[in-house]
N, C-alpha and C. Protein backbone atom coordinates (compact mmCIF):
# COMPACT_ATOMS: atom_id res chain seq x y z
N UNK A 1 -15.65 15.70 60.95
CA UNK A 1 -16.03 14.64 60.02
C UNK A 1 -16.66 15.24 58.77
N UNK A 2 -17.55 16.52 58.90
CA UNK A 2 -18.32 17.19 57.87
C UNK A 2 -17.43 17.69 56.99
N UNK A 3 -16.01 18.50 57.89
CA UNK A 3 -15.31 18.84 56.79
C UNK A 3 -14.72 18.10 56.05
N UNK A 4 -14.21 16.75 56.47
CA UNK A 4 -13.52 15.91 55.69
C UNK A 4 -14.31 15.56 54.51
N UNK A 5 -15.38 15.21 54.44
CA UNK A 5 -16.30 15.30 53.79
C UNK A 5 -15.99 16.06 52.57
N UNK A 6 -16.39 16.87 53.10
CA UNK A 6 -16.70 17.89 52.25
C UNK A 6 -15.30 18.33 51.02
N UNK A 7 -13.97 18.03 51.61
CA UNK A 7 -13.06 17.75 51.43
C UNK A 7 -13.03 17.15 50.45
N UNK A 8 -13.41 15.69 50.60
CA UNK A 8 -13.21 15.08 49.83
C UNK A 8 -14.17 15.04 48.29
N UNK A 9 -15.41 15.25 48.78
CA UNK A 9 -16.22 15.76 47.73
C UNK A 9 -15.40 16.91 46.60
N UNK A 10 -15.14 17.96 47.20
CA UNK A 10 -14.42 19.40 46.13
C UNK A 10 -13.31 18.23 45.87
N UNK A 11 -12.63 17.76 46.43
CA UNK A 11 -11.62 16.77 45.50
C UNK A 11 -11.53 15.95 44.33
N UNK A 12 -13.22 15.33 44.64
CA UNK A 12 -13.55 14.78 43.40
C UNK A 12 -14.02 14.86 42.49
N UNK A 13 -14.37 16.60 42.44
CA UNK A 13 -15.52 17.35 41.32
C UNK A 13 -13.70 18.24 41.14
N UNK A 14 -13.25 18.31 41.60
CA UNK A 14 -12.07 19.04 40.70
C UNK A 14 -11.52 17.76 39.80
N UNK A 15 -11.24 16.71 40.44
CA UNK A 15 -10.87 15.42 39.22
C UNK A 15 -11.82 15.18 38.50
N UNK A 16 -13.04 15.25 38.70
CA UNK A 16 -14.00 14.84 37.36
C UNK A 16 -13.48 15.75 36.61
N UNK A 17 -13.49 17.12 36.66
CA UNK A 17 -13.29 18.14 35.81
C UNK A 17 -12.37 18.42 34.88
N UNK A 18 -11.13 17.87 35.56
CA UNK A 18 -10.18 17.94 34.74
C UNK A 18 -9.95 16.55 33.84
N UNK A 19 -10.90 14.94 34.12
CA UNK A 19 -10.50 14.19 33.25
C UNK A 19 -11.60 14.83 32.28
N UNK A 20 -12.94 15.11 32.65
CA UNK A 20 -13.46 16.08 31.59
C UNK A 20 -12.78 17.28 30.50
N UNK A 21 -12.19 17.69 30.94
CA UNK A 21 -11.32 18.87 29.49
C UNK A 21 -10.39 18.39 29.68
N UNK A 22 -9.83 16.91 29.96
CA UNK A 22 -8.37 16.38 28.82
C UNK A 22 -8.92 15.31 27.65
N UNK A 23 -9.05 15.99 26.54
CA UNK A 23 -8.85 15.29 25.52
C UNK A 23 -8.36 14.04 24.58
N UNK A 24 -9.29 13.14 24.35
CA UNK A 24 -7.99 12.12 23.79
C UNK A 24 -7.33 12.58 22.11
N UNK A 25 -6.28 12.82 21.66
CA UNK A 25 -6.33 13.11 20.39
C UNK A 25 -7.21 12.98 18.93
N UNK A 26 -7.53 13.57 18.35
CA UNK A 26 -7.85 12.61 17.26
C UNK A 26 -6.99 12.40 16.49
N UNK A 27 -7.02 11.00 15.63
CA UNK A 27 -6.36 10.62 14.88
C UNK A 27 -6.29 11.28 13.45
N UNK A 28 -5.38 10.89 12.87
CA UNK A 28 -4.84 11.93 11.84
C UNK A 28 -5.59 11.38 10.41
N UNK A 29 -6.38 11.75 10.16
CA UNK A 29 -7.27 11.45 8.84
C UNK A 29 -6.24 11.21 7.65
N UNK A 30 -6.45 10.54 6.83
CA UNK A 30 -5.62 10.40 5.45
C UNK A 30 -6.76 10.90 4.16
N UNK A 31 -6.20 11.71 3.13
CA UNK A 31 -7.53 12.07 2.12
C UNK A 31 -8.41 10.58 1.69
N UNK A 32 -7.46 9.85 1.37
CA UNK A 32 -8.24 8.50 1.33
C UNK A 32 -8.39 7.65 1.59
N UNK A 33 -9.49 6.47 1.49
CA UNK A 33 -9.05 5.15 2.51
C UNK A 33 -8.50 4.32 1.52
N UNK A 34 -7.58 3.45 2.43
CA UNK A 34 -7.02 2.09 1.89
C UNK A 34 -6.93 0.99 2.27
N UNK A 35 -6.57 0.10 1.05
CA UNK A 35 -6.99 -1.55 1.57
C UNK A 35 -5.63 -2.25 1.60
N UNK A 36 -5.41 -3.42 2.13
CA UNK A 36 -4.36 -4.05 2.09
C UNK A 36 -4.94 -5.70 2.08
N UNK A 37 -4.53 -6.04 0.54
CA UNK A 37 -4.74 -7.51 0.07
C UNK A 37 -3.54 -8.26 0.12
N UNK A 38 -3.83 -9.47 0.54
CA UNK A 38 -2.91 -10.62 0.52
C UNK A 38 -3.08 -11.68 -0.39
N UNK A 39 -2.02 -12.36 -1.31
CA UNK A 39 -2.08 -13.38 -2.14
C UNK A 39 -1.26 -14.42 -1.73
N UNK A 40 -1.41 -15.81 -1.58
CA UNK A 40 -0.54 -16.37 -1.32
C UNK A 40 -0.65 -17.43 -2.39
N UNK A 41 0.33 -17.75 -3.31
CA UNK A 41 0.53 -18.81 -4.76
C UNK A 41 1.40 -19.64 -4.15
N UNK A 42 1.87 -19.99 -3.56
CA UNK A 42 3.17 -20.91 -2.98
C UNK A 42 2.58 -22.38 -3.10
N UNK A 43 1.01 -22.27 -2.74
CA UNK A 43 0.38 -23.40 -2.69
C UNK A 43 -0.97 -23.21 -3.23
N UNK A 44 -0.48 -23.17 -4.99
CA UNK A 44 -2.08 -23.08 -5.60
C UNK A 44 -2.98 -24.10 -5.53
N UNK A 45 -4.02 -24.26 -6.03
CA UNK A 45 -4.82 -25.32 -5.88
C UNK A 45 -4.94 -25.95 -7.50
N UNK A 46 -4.67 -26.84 -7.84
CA UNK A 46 -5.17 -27.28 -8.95
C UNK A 46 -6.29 -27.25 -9.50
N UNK A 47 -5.94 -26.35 -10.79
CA UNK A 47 -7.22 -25.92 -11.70
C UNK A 47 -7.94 -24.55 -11.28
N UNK A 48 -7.27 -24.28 -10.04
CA UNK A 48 -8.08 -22.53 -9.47
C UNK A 48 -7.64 -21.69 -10.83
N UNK A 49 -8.41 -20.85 -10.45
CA UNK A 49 -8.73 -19.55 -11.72
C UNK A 49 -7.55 -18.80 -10.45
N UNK A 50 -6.45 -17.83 -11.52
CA UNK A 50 -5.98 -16.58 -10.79
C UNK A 50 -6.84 -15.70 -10.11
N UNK A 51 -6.48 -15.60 -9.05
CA UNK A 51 -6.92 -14.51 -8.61
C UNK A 51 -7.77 -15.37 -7.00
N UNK A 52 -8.27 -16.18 -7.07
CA UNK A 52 -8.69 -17.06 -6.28
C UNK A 52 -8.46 -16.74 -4.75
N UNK A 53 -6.93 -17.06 -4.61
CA UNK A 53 -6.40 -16.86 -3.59
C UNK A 53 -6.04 -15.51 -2.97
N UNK A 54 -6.76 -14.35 -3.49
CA UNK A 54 -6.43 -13.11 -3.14
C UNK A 54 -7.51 -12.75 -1.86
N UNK A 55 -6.93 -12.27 -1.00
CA UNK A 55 -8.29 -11.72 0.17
C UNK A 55 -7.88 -10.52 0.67
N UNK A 56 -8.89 -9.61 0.66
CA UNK A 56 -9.09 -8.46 1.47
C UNK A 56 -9.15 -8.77 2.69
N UNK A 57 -7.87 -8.15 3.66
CA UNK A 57 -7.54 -8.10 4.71
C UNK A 57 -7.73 -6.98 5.58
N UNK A 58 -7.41 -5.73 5.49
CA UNK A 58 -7.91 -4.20 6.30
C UNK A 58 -7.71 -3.32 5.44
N UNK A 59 -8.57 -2.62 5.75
CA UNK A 59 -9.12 -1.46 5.56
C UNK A 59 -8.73 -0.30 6.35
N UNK A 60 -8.07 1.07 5.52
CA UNK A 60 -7.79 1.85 6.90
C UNK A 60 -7.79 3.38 6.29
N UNK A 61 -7.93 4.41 6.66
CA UNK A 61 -8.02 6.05 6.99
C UNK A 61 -7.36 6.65 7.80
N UNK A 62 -6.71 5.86 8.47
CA UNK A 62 -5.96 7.28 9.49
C UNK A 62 -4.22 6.83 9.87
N UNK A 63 -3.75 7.53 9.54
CA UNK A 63 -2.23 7.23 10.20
C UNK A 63 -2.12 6.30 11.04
N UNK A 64 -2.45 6.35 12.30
CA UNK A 64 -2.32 5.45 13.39
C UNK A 64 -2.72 4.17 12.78
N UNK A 65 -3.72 4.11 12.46
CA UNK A 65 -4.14 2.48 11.65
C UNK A 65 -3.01 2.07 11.07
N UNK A 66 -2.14 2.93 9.99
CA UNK A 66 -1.59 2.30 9.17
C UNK A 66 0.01 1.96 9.82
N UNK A 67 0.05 2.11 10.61
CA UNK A 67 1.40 2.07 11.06
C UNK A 67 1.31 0.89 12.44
N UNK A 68 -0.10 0.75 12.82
CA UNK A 68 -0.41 -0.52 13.61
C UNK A 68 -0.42 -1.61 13.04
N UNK A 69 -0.79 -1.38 11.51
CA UNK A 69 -0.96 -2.36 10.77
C UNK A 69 0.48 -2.79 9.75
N UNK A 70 1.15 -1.49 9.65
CA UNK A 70 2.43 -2.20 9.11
C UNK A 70 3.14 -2.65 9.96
N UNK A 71 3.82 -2.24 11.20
CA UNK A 71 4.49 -2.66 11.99
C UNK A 71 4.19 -4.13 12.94
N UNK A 72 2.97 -5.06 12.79
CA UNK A 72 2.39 -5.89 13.27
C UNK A 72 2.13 -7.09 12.09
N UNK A 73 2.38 -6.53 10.46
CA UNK A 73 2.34 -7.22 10.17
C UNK A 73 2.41 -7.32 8.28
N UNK A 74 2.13 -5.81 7.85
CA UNK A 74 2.62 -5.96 6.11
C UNK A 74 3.67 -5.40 5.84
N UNK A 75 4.88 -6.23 6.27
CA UNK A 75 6.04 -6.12 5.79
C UNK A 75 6.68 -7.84 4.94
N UNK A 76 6.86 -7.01 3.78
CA UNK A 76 7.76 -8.04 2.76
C UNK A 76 8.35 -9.17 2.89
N UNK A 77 9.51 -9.04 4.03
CA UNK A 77 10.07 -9.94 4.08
C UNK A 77 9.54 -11.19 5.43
N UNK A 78 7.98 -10.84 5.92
CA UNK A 78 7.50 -11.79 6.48
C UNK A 78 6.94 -12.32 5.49
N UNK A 79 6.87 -12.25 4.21
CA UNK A 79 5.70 -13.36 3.66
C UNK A 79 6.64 -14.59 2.76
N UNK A 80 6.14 -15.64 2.53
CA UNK A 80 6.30 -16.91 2.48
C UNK A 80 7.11 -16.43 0.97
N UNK A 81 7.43 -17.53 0.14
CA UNK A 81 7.82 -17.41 -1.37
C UNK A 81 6.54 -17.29 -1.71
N UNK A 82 6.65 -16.53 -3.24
CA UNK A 82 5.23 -16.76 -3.72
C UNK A 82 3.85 -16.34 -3.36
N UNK A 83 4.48 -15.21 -2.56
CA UNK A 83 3.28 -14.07 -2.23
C UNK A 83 3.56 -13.14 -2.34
N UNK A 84 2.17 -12.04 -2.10
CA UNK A 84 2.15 -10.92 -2.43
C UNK A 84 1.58 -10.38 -1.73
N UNK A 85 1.94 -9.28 -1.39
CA UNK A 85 1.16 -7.59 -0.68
C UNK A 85 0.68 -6.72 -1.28
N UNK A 86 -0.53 -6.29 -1.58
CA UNK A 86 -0.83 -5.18 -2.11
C UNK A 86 -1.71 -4.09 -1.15
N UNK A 87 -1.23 -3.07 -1.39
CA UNK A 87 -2.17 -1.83 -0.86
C UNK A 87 -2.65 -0.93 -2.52
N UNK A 88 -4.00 -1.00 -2.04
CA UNK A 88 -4.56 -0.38 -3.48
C UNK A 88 -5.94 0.50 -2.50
N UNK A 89 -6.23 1.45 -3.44
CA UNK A 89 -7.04 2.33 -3.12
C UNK A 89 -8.37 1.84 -2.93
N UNK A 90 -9.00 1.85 -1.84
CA UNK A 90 -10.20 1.29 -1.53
C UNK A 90 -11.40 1.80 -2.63
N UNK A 91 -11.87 0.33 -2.83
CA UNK A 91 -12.87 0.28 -3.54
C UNK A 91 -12.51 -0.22 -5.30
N UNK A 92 -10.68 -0.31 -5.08
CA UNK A 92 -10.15 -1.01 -6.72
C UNK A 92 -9.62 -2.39 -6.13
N UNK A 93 -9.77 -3.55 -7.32
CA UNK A 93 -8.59 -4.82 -6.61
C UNK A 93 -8.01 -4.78 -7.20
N UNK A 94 -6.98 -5.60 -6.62
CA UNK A 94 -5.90 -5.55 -7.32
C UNK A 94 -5.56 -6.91 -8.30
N UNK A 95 -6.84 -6.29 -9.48
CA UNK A 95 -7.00 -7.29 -10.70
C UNK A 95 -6.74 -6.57 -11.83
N UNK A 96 -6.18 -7.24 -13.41
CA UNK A 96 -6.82 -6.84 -14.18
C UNK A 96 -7.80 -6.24 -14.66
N UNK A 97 -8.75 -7.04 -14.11
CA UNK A 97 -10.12 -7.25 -14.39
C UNK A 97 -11.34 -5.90 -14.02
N UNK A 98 -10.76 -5.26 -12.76
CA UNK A 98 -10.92 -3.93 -12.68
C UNK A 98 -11.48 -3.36 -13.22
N UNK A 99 -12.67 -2.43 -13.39
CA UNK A 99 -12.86 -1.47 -14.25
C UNK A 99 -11.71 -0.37 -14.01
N UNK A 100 -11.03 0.42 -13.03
CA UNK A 100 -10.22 0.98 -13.03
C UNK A 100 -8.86 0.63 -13.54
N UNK A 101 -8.45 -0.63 -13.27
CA UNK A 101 -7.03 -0.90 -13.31
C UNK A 101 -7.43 -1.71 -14.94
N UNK A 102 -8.20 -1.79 -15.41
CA UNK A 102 -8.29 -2.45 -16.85
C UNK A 102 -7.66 -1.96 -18.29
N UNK A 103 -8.00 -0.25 -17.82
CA UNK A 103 -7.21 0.14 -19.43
C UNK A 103 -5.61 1.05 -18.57
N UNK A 104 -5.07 0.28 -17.39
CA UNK A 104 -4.18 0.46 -17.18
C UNK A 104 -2.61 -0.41 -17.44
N UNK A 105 -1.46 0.11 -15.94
CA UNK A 105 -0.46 -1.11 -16.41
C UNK A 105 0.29 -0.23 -14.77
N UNK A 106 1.86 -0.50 -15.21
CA UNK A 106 2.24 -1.09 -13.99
C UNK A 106 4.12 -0.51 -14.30
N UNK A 107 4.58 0.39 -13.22
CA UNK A 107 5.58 0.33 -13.07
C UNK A 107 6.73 -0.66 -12.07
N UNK A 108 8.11 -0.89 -12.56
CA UNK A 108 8.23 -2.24 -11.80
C UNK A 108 9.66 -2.34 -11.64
N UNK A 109 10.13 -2.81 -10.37
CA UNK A 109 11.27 -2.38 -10.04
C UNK A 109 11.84 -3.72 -9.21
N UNK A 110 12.95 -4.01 -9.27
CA UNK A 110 13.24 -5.47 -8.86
C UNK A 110 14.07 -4.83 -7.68
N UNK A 111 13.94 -6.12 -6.42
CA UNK A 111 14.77 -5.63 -5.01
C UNK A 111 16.42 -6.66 -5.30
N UNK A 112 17.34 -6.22 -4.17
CA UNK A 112 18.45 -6.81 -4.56
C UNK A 112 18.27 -7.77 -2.90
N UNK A 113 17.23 -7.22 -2.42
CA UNK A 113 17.32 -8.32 -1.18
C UNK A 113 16.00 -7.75 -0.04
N UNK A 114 15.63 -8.90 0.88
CA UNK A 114 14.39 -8.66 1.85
C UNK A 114 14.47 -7.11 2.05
N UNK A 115 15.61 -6.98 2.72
CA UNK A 115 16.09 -5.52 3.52
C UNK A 115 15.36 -4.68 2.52
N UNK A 116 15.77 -4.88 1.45
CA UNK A 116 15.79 -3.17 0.02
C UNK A 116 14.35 -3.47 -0.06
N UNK A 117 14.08 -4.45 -0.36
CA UNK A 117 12.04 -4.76 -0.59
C UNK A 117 11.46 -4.25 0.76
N UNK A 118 12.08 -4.19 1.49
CA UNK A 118 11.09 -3.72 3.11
C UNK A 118 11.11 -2.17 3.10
N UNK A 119 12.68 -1.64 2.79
CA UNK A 119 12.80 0.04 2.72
C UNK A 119 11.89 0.66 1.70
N UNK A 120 12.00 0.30 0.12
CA UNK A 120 11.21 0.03 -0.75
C UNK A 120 9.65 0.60 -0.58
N UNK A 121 8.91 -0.58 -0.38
CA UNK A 121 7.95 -0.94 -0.06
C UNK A 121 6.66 0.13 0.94
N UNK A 122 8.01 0.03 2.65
CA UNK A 122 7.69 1.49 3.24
C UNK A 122 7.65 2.95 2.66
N UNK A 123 8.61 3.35 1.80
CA UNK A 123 8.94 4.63 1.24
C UNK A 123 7.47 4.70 0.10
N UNK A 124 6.99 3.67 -0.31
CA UNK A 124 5.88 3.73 -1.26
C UNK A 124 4.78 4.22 -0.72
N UNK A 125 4.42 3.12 0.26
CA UNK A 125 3.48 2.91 1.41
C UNK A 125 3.16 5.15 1.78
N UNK A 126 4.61 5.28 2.45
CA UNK A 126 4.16 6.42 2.72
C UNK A 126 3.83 7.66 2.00
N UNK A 127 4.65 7.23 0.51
CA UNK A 127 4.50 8.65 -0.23
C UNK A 127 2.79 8.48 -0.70
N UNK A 128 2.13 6.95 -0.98
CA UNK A 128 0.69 6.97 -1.28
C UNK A 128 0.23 7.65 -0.48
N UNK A 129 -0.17 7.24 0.67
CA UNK A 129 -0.57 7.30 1.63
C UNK A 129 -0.81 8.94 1.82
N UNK A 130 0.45 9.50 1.58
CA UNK A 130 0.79 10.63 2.40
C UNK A 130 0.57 11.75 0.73
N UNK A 131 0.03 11.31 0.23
CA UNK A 131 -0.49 12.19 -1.32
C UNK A 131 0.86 12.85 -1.97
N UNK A 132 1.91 12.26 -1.99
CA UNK A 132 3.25 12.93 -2.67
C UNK A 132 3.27 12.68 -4.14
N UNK A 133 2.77 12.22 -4.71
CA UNK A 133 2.64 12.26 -6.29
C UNK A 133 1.59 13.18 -6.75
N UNK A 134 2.39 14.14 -7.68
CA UNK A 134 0.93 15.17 -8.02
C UNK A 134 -0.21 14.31 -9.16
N UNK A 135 0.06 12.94 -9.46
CA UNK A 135 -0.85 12.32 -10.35
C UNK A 135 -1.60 11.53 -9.52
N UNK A 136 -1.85 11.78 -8.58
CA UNK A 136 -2.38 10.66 -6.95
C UNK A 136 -3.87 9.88 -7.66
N UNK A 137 -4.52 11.05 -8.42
CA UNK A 137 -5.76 10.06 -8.93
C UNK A 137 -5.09 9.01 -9.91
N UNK A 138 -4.20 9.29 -10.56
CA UNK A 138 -3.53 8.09 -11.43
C UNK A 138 -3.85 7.03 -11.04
N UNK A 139 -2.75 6.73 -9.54
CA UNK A 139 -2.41 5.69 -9.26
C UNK A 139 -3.44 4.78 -8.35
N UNK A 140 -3.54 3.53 -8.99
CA UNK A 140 -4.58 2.69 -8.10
C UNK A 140 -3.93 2.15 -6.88
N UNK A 141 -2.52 1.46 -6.65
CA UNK A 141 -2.02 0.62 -5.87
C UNK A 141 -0.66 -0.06 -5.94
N UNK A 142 0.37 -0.55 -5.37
CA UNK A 142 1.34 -1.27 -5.42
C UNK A 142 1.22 -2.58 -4.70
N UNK A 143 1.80 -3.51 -5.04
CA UNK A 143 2.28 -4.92 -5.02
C UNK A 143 3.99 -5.12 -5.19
N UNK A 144 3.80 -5.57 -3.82
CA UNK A 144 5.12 -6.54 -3.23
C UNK A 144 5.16 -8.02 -3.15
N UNK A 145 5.93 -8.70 -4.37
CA UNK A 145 5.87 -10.13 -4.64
C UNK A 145 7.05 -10.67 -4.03
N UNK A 146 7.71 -11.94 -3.87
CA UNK A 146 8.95 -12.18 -3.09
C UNK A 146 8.62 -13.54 -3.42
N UNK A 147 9.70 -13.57 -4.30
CA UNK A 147 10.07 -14.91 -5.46
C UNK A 147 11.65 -15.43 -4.95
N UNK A 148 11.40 -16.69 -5.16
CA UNK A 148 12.75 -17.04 -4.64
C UNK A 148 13.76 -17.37 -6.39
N UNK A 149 13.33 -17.89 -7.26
CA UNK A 149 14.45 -18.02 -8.02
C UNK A 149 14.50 -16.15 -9.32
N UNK A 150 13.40 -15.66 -9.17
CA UNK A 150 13.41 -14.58 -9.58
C UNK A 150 13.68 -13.66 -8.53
N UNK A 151 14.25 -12.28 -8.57
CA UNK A 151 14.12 -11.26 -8.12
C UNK A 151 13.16 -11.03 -7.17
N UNK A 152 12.88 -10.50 -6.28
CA UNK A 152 11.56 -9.73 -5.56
C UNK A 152 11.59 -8.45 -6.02
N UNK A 153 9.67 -8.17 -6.22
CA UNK A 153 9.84 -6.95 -7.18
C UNK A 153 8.35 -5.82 -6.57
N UNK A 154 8.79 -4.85 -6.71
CA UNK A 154 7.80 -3.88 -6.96
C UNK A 154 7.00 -3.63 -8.15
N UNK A 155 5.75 -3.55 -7.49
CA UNK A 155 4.70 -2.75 -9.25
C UNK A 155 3.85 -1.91 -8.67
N UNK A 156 4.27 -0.31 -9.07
CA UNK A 156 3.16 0.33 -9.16
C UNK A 156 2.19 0.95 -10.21
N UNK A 157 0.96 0.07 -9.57
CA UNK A 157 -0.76 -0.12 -10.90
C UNK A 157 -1.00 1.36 -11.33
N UNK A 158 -1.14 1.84 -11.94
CA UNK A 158 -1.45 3.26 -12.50
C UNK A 158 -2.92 2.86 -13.55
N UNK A 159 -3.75 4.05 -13.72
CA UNK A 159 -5.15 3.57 -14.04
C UNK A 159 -5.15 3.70 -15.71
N UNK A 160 -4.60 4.64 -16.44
CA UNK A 160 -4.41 5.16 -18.06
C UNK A 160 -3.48 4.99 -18.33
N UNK A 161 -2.57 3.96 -19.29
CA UNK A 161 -1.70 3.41 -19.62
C UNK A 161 -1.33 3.99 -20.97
N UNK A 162 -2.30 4.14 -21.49
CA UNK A 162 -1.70 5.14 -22.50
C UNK A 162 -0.81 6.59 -22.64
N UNK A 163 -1.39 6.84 -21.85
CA UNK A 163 -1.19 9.16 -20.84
C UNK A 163 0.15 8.88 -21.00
N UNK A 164 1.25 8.72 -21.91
CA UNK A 164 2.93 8.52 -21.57
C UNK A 164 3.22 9.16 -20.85
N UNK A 165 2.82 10.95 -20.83
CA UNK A 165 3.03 11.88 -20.19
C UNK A 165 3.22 11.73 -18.70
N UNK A 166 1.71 11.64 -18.36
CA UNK A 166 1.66 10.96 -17.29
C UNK A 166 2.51 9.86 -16.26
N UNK A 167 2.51 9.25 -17.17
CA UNK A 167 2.83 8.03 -16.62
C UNK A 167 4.56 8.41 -16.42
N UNK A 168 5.04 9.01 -17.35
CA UNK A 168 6.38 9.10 -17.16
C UNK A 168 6.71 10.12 -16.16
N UNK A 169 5.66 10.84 -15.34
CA UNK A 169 6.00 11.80 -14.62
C UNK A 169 5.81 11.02 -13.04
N UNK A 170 4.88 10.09 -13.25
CA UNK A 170 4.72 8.99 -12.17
C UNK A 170 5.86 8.24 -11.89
N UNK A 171 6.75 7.80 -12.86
CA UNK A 171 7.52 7.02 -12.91
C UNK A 171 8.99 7.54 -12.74
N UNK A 172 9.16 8.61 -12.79
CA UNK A 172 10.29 9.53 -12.15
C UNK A 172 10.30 10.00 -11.14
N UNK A 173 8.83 10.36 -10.38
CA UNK A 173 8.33 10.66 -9.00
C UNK A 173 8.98 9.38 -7.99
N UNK A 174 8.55 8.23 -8.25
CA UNK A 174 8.40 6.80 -7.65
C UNK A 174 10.38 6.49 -7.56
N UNK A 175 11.12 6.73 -8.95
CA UNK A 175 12.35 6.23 -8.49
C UNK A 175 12.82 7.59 -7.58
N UNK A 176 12.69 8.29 -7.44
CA UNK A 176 12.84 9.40 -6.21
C UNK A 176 12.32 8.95 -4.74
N UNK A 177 10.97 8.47 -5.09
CA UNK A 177 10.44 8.24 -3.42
C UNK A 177 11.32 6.90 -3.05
N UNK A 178 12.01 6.00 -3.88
CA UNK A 178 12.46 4.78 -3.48
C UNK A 178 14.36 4.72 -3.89
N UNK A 179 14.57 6.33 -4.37
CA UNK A 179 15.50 5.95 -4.19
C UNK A 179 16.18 5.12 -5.11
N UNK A 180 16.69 5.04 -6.00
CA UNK A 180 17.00 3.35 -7.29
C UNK A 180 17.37 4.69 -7.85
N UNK A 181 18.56 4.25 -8.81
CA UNK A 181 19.23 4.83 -9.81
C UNK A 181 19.14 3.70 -10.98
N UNK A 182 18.87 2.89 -11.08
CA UNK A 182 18.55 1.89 -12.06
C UNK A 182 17.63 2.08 -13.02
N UNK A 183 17.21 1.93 -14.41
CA UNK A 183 15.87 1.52 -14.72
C UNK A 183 14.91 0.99 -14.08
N UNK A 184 13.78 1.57 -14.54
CA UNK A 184 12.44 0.92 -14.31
C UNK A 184 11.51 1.49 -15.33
N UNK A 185 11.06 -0.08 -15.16
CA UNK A 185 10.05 0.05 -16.72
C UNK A 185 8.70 0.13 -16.56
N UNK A 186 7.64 0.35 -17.59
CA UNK A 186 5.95 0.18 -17.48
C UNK A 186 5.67 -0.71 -18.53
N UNK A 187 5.27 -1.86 -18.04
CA UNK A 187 3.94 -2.48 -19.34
C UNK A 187 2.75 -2.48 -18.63
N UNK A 188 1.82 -2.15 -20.18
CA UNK A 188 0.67 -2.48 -19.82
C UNK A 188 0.06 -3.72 -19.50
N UNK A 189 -1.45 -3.53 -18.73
CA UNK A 189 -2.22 -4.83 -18.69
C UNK A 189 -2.14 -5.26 -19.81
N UNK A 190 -2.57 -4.38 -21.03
CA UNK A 190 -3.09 -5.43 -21.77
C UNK A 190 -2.01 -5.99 -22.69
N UNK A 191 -0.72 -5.75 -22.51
CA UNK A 191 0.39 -6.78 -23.03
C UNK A 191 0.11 -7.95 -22.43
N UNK A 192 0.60 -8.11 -21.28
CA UNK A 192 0.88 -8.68 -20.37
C UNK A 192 -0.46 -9.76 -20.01
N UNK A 193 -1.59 -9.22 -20.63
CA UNK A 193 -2.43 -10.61 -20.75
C UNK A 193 -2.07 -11.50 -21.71
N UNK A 194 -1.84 -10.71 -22.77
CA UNK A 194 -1.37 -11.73 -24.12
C UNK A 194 -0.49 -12.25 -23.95
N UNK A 195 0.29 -11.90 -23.47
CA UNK A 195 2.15 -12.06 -23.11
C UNK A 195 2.73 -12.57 -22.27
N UNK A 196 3.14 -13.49 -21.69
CA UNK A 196 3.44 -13.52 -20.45
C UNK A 196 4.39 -12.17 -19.83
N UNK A 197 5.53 -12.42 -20.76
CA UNK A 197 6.64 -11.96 -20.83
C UNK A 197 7.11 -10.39 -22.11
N UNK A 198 5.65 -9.68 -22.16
CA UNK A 198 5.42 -8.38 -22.81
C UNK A 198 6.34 -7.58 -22.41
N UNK A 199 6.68 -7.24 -23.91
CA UNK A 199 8.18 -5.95 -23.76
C UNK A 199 7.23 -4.76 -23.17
N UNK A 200 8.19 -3.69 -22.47
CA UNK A 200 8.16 -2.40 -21.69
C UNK A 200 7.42 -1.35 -22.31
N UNK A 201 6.63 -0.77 -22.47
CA UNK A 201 6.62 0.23 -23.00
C UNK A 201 7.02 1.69 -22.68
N UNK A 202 7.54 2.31 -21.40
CA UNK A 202 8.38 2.98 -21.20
C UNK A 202 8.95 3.14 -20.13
N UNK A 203 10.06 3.23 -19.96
CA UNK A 203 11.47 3.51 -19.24
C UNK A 203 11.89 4.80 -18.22
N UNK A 204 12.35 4.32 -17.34
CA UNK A 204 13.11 6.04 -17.12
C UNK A 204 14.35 5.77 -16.26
């Protein structure tokens, strides 16, 4: 009986031991954190100020987050007409109004359907995410809108709208990460307050 015992005891100090030195992974850090805002206009409220309907939804740093969180639920072609997705760099919104995104503007690229806005969208998602633009402090964030009598479109917010340089090296990076042989253009914010409908200021 003693030995069984005893048996069983060394049995269970060898299993403590070994769930002791197995490791759970750690998760894969990202250099920065990010946010993911939702807008929904489909059903404004009369007389709301823009911007109203925008809410900070999650917050995230590590790979695993972000791929729990896209695959469960910020993809394009789940959202209603007349909304929007944005992932922007934690701690900017995705306003005008911004001190960061204020003396900026916006590259912008129209989808030909849900499918291309979802591939799109992901390929962005990961090149941010994953620091593939050598102008990474540039860029504040992208927005995925999905309009029914217009186009569905991409914009990615960049912070110095003036930097052409810049910006045009951003903007040749981006039709590479997504793929498009088409134009795509940049206006600034501050057209585009005055303007509804403010011409481009550059191309590629």
């Amino acid at each position: 009986m003693a030995a069984v015992a005893n048996e069983a005891a060394a049995a269970a100090s060898i299993e403590g031991s070994a769930t002791e030195t197995i490791e759970k992974p750690l998760p894969h850090k990202l250099e920065r954190k990010w946010t993911f805002w939702f807008d929904n206009q489909s059903k404004p409220n009369q007389g709301a100020a823009w911007g109203t309907s925008l809410r900070k939804i999650f917050s995230f740093d590590t790979v695993e987050e972000f791929w729990c969180l896209y695959e469960q639920i910020f993809k394009p072609s789940k959202l209603p007409v007349n909304a929007d997705f944005h992932l922007f760099r934690a701690g900017i919104e995705p306003k005008w109004e911004d001190p960061v995104c204020a003396t900026g503007g916006k590259w912008s690229v129209t989808s030909s359907g849900k499918a291309n806005l979802d591939t799109m969208w992901l390929e962005t998602l990961m090149a941010l995410i994953g620091e593939q633009f050598d102008e990474a402090d540039e860029i504040c964030g992208v927005v995925a809108s999905v309009r029914r009598q217009r186009q569905d479109k991409l914009a990615l917010w960049t912070k110095t709208a003036a930097n052409e340089a810049v910006q045009m090296s951003i903007g040749r990076k981006w039709k590479e990460v997504i793929d498009v042989t088409n134009k795509i253009t940049y206006s600034f914010h501050d057209d585009s307050k005055r303007e509804r409908n403010a011409k481009s200021r550059y191309n590629v």
